[in-house]
N, C-alpha and C. Protein backbone atom coordinates (compact mmCIF):
# COMPACT_ATOMS: atom_id res chain seq x y z
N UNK A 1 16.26 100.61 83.96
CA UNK A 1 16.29 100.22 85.37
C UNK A 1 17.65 100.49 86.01
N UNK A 2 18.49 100.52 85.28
CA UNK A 2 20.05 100.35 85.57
C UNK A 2 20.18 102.01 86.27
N UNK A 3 19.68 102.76 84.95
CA UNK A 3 20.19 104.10 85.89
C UNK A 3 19.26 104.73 87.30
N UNK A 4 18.22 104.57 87.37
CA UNK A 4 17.50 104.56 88.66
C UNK A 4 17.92 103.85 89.10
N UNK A 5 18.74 102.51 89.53
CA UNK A 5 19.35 101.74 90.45
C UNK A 5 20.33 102.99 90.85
N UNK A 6 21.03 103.65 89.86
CA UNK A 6 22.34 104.17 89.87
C UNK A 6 21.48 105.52 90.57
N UNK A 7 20.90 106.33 90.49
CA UNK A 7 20.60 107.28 91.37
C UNK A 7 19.64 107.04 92.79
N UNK A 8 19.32 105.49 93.24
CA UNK A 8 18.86 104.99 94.51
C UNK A 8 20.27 104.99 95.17
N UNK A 9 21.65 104.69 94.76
CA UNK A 9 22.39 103.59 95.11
C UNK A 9 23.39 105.48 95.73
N UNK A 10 23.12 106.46 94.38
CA UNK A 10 23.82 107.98 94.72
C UNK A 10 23.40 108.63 96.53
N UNK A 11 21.91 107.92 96.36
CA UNK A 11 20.83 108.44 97.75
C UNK A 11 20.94 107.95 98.72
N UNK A 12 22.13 106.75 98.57
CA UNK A 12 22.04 105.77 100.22
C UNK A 12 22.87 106.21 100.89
N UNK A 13 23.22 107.69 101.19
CA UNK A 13 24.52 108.13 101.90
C UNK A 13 24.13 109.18 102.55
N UNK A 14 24.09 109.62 103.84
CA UNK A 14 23.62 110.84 104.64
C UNK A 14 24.47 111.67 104.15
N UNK A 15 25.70 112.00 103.68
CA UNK A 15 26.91 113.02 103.37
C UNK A 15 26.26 113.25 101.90
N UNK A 16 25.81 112.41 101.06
CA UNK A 16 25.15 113.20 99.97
C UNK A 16 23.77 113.81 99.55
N UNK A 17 22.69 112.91 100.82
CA UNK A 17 21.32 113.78 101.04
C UNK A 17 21.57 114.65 101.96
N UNK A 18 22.59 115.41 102.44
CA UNK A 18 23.10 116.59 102.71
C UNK A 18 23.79 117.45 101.78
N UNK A 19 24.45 117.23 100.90
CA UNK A 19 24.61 117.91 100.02
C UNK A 19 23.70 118.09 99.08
N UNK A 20 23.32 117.34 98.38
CA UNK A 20 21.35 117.86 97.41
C UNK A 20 20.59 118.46 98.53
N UNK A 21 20.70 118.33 99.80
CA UNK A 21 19.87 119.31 100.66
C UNK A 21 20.65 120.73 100.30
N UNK A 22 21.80 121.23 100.47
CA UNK A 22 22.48 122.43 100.54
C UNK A 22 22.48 122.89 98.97
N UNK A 23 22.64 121.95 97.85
CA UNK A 23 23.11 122.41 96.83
C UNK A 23 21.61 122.93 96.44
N UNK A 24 20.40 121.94 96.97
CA UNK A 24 18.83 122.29 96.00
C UNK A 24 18.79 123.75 97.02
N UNK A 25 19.09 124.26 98.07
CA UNK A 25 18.92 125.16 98.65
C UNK A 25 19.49 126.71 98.55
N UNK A 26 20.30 126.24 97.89
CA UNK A 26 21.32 127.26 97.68
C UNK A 26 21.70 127.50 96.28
N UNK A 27 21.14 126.81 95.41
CA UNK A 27 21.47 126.98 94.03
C UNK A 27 22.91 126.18 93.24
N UNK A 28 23.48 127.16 93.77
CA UNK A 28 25.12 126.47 93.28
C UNK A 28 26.12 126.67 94.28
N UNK A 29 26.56 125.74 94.68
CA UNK A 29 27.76 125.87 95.50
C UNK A 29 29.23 125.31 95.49
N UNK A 30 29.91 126.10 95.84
CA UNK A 30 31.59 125.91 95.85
C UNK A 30 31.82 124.30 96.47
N UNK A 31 32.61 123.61 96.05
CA UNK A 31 33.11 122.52 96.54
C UNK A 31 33.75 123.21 97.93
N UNK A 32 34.67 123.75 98.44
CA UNK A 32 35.27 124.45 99.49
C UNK A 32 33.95 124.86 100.69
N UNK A 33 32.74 125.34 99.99
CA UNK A 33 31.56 125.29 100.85
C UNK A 33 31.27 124.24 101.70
N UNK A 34 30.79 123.29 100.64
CA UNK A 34 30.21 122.14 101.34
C UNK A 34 31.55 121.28 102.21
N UNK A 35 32.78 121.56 101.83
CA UNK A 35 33.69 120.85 102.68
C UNK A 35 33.18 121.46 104.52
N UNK A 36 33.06 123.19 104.23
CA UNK A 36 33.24 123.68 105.59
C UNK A 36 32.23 123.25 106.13
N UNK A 37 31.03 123.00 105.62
CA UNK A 37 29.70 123.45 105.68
C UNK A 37 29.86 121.69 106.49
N UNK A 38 29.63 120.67 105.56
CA UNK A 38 29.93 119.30 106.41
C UNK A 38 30.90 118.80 107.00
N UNK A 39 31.63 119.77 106.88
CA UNK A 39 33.05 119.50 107.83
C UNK A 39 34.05 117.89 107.07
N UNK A 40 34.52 118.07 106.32
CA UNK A 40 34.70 116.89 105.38
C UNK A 40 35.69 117.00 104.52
N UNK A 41 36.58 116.44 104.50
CA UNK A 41 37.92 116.80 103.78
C UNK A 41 37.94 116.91 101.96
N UNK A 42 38.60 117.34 101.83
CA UNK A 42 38.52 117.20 99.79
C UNK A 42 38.28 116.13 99.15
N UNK A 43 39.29 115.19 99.79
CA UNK A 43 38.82 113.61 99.23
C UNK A 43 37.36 113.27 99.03
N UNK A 44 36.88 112.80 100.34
CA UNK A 44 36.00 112.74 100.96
C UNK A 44 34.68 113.44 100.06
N UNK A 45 34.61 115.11 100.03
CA UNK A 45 33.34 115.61 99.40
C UNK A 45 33.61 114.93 97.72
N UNK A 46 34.96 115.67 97.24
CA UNK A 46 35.31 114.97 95.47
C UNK A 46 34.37 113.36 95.23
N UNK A 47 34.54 112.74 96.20
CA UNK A 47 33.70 111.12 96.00
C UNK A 47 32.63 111.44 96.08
N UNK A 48 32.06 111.82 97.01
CA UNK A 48 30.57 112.17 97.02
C UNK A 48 29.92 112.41 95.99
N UNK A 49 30.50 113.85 95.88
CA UNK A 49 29.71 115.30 94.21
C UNK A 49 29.88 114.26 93.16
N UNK A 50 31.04 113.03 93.45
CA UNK A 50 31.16 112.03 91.89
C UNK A 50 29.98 111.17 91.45
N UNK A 51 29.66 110.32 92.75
CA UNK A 51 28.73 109.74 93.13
C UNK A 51 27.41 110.41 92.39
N UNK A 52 27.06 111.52 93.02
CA UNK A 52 25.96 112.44 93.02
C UNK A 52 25.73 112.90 90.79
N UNK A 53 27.35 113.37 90.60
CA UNK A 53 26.60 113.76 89.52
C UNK A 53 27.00 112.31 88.38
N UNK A 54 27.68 111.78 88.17
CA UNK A 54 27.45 110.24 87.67
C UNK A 54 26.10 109.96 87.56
N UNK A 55 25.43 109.98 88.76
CA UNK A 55 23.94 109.56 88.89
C UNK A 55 22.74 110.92 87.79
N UNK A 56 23.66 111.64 87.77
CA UNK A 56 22.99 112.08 86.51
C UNK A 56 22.40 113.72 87.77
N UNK A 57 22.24 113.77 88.65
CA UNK A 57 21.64 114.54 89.63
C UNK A 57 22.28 116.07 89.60
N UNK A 58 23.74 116.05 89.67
CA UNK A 58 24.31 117.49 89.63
C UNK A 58 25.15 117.46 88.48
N UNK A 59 25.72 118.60 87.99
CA UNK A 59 26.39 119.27 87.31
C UNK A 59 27.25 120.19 87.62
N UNK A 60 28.67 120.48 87.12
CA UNK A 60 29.25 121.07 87.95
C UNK A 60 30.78 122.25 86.49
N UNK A 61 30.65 123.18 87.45
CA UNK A 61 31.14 123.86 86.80
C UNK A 61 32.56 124.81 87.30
N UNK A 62 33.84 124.49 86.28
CA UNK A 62 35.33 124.62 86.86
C UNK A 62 35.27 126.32 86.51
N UNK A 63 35.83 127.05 87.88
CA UNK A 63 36.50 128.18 88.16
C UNK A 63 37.76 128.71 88.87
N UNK A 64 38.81 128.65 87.97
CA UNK A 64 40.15 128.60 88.78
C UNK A 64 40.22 127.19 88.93
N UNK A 65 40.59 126.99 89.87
CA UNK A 65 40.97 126.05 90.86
C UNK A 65 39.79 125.48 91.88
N UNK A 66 38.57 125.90 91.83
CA UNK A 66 37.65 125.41 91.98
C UNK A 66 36.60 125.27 91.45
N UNK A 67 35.45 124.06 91.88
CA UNK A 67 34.60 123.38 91.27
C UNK A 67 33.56 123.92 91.81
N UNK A 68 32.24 124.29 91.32
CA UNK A 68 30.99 124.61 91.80
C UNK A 68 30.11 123.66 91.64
N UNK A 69 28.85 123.63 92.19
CA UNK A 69 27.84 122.50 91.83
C UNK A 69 26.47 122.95 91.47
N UNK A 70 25.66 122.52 90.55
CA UNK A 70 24.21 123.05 90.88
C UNK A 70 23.23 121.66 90.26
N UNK A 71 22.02 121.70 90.65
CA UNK A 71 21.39 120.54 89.90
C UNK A 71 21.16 120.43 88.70
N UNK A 72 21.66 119.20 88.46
CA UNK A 72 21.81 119.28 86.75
C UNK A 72 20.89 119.79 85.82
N UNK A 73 20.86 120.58 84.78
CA UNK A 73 19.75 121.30 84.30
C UNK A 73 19.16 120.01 83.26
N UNK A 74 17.78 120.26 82.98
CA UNK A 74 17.57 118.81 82.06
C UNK A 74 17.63 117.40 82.71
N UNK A 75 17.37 117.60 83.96
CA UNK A 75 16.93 116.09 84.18
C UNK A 75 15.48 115.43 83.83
N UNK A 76 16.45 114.24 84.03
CA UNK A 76 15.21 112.95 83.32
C UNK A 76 13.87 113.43 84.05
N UNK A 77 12.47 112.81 83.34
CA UNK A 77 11.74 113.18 84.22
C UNK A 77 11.79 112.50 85.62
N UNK A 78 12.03 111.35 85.99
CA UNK A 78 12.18 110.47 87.07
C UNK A 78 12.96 111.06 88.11
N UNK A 79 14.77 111.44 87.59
CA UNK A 79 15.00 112.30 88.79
C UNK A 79 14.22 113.61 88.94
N UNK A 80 13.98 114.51 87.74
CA UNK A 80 13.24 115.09 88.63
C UNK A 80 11.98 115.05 89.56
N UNK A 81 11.68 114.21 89.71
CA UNK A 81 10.74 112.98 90.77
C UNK A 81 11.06 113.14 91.77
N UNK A 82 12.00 112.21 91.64
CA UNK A 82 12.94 112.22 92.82
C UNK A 82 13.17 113.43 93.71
N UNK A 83 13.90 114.07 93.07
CA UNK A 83 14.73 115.50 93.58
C UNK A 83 13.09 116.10 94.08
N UNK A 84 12.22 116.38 93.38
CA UNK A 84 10.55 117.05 94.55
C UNK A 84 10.41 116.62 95.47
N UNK A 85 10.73 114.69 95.18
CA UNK A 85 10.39 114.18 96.63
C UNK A 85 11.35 114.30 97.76
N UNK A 86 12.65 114.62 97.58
CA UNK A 86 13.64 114.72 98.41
C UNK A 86 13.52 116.28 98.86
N UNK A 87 13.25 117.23 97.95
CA UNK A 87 13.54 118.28 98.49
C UNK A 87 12.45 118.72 99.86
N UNK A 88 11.21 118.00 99.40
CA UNK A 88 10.12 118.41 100.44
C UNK A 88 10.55 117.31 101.73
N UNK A 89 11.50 116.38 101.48
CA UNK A 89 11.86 116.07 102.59
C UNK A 89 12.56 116.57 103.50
N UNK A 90 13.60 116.89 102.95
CA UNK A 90 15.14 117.40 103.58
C UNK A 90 15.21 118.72 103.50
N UNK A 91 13.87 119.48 104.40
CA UNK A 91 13.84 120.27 104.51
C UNK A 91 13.26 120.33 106.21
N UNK A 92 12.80 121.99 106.49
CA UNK A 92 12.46 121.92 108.36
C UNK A 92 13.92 121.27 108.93
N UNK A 93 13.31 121.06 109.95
CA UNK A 93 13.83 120.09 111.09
C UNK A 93 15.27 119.41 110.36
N UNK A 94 14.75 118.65 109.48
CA UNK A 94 15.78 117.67 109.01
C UNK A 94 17.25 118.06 109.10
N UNK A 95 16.92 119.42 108.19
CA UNK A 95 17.82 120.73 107.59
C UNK A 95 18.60 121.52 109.16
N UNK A 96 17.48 122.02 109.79
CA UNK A 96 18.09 122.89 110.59
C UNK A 96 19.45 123.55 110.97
N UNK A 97 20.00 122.59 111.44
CA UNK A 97 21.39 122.29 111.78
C UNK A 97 21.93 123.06 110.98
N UNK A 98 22.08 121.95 109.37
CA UNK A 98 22.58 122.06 108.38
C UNK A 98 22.69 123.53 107.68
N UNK A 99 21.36 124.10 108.04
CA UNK A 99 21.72 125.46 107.48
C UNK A 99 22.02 126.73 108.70
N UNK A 100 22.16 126.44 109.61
CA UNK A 100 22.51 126.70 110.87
C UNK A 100 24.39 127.25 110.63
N UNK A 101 24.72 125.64 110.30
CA UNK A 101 26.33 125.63 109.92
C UNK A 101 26.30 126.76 109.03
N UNK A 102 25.77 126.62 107.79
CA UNK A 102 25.77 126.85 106.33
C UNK A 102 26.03 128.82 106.47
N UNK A 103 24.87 129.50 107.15
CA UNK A 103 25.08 130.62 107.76
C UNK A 103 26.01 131.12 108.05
N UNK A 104 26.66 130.18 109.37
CA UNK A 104 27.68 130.50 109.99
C UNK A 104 28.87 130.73 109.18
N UNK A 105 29.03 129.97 108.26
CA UNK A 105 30.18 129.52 107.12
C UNK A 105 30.17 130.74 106.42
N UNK A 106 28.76 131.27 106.23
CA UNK A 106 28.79 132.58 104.77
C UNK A 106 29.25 133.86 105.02
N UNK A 107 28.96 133.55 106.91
CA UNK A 107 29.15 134.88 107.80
C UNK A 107 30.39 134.93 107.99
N UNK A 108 31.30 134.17 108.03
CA UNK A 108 32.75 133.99 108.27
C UNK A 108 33.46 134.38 106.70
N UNK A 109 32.90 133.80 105.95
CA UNK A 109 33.57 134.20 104.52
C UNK A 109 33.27 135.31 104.51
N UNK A 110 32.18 135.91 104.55
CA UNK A 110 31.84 137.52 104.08
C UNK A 110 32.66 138.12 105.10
N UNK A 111 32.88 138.08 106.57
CA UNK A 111 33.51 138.70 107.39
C UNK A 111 34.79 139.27 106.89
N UNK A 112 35.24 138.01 106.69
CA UNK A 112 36.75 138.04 106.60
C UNK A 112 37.41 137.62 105.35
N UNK A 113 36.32 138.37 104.37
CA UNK A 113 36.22 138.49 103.02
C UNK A 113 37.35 136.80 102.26
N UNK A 114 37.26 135.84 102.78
CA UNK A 114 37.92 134.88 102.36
C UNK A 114 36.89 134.25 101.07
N UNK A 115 38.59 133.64 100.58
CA UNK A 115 37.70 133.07 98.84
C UNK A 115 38.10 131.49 99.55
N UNK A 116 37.67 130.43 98.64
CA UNK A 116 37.62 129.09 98.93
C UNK A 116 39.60 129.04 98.39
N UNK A 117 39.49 128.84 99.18
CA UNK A 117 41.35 128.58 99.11
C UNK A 117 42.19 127.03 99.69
N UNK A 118 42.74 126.58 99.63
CA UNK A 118 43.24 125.40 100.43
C UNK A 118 44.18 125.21 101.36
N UNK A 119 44.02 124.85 102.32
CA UNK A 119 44.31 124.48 103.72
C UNK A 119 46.00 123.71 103.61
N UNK A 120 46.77 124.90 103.43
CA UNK A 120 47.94 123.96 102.98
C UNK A 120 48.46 123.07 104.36
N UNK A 121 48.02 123.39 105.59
CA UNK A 121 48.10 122.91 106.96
C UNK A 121 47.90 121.64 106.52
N UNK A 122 46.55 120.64 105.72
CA UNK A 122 46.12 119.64 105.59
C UNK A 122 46.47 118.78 104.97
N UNK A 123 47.32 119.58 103.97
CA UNK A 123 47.63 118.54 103.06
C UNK A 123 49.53 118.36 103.51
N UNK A 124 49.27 116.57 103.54
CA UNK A 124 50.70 116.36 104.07
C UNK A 124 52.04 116.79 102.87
N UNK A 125 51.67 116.49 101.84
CA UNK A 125 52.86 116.10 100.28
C UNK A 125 53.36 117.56 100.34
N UNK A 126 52.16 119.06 100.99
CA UNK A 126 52.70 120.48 100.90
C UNK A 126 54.30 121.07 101.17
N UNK A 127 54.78 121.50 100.32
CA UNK A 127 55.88 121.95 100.65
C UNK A 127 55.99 123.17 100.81
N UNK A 128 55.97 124.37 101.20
CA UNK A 128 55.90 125.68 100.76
C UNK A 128 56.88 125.98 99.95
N UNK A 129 56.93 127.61 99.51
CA UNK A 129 58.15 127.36 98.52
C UNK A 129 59.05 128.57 99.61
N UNK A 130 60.67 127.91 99.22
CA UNK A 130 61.85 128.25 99.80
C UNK A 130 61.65 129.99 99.31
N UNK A 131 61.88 131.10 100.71
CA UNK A 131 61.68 132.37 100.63
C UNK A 131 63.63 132.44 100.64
N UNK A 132 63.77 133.97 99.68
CA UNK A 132 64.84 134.26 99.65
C UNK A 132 65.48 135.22 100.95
């Protein structure tokens, strides 16, 4: 009972039935994605994806300096329950928007051939380093 509490409790957050919307949609995605994609700072998504795969739901896999996500392979049968019943939800309408952004985001990376990189603008502690 404990861990289905623990993946009801992953589901009570619109910022993360937006992300299992994008991640079941898209397969696997960049942490740097879903930041642009929900507009949402590092902190911010890092808690979420924690939330999410704790609950047993995603899985996630380190490249460089960044983290990817996809649904965890081998889930219980229950989440995968779950995850059918969510996906036929948070889809249409619900979605729209969401993959509206999501587009826009892929079209901008492919444009302007950018990799998921970090926003040294954002982060306050940044120092750059002293040019000679």
């Amino acid at each position: 009972m404990r861990a289905l509490a623990q993946v009801f409790r992953a589901l009570a957050d619109e910022t993360r039935l937006e992300m299992l919307a994008l991640v079941s949609a898209h397969g696997e995605l960049c942490v740097c994605d879903l930041e642009q994609v929900l507009r949402i700072s590092q902190s911010k998504s890092s808690r979420h994806l924690r939330y999410l795969k704790n609950a047993g739901l995603l899985d996630d896999r380190r490249a460089g300096l960044w983290v990817h996500y996809r649904i965890a392979p081998g889930l219980t049968p229950d989440r995968k329950a779950i995850l059918k019943v969510l996906k036929g939800l948070l889809s249409g309408e619900r979605t729209a928007e969401l993959e509206k952004r999501f587009e826009a985001w892929s079209r901008r990376k492919t444009n302007a051939a950018q990799r998921c990189r970090t926003d040294t603008a954002r982060r306050p502690n940044h120092r750059p380093e002293a040019r000679p």
